[in-house]
C-alpha atoms as a PDB file:
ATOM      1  CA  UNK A   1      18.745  29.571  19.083  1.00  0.00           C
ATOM      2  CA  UNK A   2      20.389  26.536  18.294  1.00  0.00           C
ATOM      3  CA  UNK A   3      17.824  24.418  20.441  1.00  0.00           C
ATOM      4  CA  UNK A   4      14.900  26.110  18.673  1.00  0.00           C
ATOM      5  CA  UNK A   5      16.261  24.941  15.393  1.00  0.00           C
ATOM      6  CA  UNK A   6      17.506  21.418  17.024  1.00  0.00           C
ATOM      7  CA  UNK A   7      13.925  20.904  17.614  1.00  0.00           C
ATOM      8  CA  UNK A   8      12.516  22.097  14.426  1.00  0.00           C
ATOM      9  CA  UNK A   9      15.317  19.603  12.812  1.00  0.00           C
ATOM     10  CA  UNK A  10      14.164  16.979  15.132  1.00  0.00           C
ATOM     11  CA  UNK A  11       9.813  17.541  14.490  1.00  0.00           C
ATOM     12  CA  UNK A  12      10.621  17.790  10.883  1.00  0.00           C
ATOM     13  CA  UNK A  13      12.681  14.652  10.388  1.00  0.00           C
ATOM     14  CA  UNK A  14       9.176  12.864  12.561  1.00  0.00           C
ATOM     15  CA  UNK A  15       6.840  14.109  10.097  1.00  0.00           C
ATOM     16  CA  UNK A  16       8.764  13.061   7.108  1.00  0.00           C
ATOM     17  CA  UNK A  17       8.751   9.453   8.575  1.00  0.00           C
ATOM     18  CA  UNK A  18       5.081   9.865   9.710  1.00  0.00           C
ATOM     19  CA  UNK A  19       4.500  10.600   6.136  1.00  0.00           C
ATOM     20  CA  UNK A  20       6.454   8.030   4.562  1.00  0.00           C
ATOM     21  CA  UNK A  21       4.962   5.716   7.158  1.00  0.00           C
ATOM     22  CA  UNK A  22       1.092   6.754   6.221  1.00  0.00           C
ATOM     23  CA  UNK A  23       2.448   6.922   1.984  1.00  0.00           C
ATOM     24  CA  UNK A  24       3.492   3.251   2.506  1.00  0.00           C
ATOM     25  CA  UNK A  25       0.471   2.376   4.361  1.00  0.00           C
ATOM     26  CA  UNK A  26      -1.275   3.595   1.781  1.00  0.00           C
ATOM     27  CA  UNK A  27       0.270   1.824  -1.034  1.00  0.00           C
ATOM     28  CA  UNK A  28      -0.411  -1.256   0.842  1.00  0.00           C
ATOM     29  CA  UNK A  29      -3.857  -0.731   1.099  1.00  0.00           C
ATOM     30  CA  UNK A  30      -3.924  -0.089  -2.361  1.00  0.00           C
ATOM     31  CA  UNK A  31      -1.890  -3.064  -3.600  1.00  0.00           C
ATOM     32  CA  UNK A  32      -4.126  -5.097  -1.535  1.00  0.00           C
ATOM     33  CA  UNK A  33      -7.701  -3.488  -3.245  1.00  0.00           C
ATOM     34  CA  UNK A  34      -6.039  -4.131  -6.653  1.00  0.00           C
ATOM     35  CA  UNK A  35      -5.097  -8.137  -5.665  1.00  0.00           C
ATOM     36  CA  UNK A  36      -8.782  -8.766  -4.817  1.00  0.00           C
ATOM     37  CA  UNK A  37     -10.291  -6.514  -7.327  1.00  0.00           C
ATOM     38  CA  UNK A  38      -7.730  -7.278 -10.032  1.00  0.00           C
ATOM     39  CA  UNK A  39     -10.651  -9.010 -12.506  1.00  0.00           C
ATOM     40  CA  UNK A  40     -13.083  -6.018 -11.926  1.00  0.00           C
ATOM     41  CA  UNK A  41     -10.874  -3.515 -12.453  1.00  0.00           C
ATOM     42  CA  UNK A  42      -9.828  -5.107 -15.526  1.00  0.00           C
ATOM     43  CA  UNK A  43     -13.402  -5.468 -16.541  1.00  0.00           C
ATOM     44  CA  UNK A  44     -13.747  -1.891 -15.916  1.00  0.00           C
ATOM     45  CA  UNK A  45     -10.601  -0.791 -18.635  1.00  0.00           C
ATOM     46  CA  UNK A  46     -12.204  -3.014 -21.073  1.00  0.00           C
ATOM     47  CA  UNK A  47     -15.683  -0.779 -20.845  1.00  0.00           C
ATOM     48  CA  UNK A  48     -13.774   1.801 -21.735  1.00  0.00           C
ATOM     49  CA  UNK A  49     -11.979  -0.210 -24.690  1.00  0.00           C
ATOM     50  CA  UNK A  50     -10.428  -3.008 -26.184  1.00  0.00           C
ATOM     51  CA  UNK A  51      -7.225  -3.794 -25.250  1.00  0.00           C
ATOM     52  CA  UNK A  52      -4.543  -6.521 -25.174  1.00  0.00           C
ATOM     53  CA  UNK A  53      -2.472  -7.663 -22.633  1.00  0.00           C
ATOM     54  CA  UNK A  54       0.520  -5.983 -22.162  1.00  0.00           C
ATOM     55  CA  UNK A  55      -1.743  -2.559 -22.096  1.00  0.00           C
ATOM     56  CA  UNK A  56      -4.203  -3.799 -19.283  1.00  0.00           C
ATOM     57  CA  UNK A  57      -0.576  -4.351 -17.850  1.00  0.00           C
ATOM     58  CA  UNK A  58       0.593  -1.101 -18.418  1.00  0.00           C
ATOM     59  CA  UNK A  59      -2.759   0.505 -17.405  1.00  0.00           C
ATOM     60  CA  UNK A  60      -3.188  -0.916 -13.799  1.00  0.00           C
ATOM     61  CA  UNK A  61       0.599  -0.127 -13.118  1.00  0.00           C
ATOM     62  CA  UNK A  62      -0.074   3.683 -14.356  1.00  0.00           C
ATOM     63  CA  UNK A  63      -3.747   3.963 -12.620  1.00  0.00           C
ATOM     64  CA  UNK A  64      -2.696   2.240  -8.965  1.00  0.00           C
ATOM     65  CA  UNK A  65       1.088   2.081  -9.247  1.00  0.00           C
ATOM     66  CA  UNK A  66       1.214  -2.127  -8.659  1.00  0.00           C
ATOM     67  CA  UNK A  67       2.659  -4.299 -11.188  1.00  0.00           C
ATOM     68  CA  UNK A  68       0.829  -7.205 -12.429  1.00  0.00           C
ATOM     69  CA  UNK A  69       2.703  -9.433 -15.064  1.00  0.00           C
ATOM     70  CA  UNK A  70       1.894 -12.037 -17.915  1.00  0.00           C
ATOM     71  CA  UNK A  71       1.913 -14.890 -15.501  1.00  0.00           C
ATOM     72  CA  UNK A  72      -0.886 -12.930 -13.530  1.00  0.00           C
ATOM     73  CA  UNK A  73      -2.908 -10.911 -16.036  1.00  0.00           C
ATOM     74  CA  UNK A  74      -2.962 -13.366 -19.343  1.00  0.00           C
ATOM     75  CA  UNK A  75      -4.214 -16.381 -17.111  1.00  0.00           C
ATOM     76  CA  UNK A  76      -6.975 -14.119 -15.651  1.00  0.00           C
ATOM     77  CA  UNK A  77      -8.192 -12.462 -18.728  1.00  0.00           C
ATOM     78  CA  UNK A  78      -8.005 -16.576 -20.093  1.00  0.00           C
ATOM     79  CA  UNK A  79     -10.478 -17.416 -16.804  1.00  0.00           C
ATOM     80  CA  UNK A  80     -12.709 -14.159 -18.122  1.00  0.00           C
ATOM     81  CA  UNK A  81     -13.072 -15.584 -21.869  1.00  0.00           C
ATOM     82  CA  UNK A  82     -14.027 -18.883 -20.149  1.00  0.00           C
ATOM     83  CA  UNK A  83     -16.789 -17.638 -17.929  1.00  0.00           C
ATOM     84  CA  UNK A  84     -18.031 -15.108 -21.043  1.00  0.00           C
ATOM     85  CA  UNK A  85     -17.931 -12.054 -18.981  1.00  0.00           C
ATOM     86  CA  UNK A  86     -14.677 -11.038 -22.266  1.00  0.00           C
ATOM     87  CA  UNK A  87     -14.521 -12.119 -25.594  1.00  0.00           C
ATOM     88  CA  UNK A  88     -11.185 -11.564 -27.561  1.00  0.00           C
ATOM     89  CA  UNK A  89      -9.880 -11.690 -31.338  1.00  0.00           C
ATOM     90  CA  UNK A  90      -6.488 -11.598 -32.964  1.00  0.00           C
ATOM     91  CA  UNK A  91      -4.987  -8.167 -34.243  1.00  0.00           C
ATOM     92  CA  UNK A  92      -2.567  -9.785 -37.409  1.00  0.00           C
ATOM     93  CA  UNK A  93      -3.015  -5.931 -38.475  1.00  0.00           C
ATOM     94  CA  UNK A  94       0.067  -4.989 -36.285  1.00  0.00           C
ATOM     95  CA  UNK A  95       4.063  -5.697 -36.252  1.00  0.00           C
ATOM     96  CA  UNK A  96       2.974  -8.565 -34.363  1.00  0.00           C
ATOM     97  CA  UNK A  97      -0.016 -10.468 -33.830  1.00  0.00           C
ATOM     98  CA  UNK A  98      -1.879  -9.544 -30.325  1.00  0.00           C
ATOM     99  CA  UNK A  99      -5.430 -10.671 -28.944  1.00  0.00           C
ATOM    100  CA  UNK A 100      -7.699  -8.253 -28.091  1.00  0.00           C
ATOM    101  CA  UNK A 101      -9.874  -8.194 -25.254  1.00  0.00           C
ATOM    102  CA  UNK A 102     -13.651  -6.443 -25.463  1.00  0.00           C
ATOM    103  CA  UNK A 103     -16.309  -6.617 -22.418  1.00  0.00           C
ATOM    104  CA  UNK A 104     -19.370  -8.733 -23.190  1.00  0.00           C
ATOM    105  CA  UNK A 105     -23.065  -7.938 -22.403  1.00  0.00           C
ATOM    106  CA  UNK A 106     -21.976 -10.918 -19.396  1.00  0.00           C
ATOM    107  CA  UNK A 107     -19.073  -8.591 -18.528  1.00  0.00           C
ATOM    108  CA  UNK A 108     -20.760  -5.367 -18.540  1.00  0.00           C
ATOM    109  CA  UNK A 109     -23.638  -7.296 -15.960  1.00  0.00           C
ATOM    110  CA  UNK A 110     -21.106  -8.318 -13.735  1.00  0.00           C
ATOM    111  CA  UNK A 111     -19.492  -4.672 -13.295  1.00  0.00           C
ATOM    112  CA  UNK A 112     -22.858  -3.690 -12.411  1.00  0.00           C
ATOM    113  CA  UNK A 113     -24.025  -6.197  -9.903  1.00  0.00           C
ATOM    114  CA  UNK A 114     -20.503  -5.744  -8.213  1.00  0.00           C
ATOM    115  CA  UNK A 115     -20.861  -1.778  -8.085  1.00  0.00           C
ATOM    116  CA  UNK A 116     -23.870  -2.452  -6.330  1.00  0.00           C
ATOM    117  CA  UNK A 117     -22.469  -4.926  -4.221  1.00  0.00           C
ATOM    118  CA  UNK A 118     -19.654  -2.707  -2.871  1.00  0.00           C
ATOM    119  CA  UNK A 119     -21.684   0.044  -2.561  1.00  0.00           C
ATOM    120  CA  UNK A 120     -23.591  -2.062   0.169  1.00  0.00           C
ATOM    121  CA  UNK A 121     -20.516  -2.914   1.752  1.00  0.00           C
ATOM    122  CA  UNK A 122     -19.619   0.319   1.414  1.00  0.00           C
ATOM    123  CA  UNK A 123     -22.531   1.851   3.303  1.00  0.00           C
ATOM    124  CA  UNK A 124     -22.166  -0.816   5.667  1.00  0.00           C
ATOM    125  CA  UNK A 125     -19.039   0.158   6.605  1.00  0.00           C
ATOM    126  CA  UNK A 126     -19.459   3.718   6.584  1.00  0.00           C
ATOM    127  CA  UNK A 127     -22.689   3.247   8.896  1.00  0.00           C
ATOM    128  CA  UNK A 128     -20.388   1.272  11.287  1.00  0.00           C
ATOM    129  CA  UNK A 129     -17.660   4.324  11.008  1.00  0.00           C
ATOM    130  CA  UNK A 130     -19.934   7.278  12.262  1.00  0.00           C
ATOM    131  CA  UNK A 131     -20.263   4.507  15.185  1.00  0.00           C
ATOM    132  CA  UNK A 132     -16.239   4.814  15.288  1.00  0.00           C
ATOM    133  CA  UNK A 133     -15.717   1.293  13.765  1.00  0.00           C
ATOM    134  CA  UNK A 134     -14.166   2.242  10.285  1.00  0.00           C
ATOM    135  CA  UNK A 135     -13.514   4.265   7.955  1.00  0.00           C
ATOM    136  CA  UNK A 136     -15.919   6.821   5.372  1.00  0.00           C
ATOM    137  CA  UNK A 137     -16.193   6.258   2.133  1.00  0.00           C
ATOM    138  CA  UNK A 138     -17.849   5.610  -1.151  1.00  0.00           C
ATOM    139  CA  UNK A 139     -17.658   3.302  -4.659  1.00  0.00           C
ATOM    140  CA  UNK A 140     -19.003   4.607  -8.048  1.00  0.00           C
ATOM    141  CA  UNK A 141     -18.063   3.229 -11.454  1.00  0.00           C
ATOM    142  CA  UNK A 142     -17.805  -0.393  -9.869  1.00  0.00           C
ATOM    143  CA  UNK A 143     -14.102  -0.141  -8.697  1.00  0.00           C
ATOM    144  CA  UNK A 144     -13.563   3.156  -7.751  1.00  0.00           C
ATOM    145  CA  UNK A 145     -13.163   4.116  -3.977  1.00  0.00           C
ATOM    146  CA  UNK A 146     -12.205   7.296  -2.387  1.00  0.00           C
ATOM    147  CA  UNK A 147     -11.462   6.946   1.759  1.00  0.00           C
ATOM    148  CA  UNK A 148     -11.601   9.986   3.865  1.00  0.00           C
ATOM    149  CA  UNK A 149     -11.253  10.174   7.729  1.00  0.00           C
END
């Protein structure tokens, strides 16, 4: 008995590192996405609505669980007003003054040109994964991307 629950013990204890293994890999893979995608997915909140900083701050911690401060987001969203794809105002209406960030008719082009952009390298990729290169998987809404094996 005791060697049938020794080995139980000793399979279990495997698959919780296999699985903390794979939920790190994961969170790698996903910290990585949100580095290179970081302006898109921003573009993509600001669809949605306006917002100032520190909420595009909170809101790609809460959607991909990566932290992104001031010295990363409020230079970016600066580089976004420059190139027109955001245009921003100041809120005096609260406790304390904020700028505002809306998506511009520039912005909302980008987000679709780079939808359909990843969707080809998506399809590449998934094309060279039935061949047993890589993995399956699709985009839709410009920055969304579901992998499945």
């Amino acid at each position: 008995m005791y060697e049938k629950r020794h080995i139980v013990d000793v399979y279990n204890k495997t698959t919780q590192k296999e699985t903390k293994k794979m939920a790190n890999l994961q969170k790698q893979v996903q910290t990585k996405l949100a580095k290179g995608l970081l302006d898109l997915i921003i573009l993509q909140f600001l669809k949605n609505q306006s917002m100032h900083g520190y909420q595009v701050i909170t809101k790609i911690r809460k959607s991909f669980g990566v932290y992104f401060g001031p010295s990363t987001i409020y230079p970016l969203l600066a580089s976004l007003e420059k190139k027109g794809q955001v245009s921003s105002v100041w809120n005096m209406s609260s406790e304390r003054p904020r700028k505002v960030y809306s998506l511009t008719v520039e912005g909302e082009k980008m987000l679709s040109f780079t939808e359909n952009s990843l969707n080809l390298i998506v399809r590449k990729i998934s094309s060279e994964g039935s061949r047993g290169f890589g993995p399956s998987c699709f985009v839709k809404n410009g920055i969304s991307a579901t992998v499945s094996q």
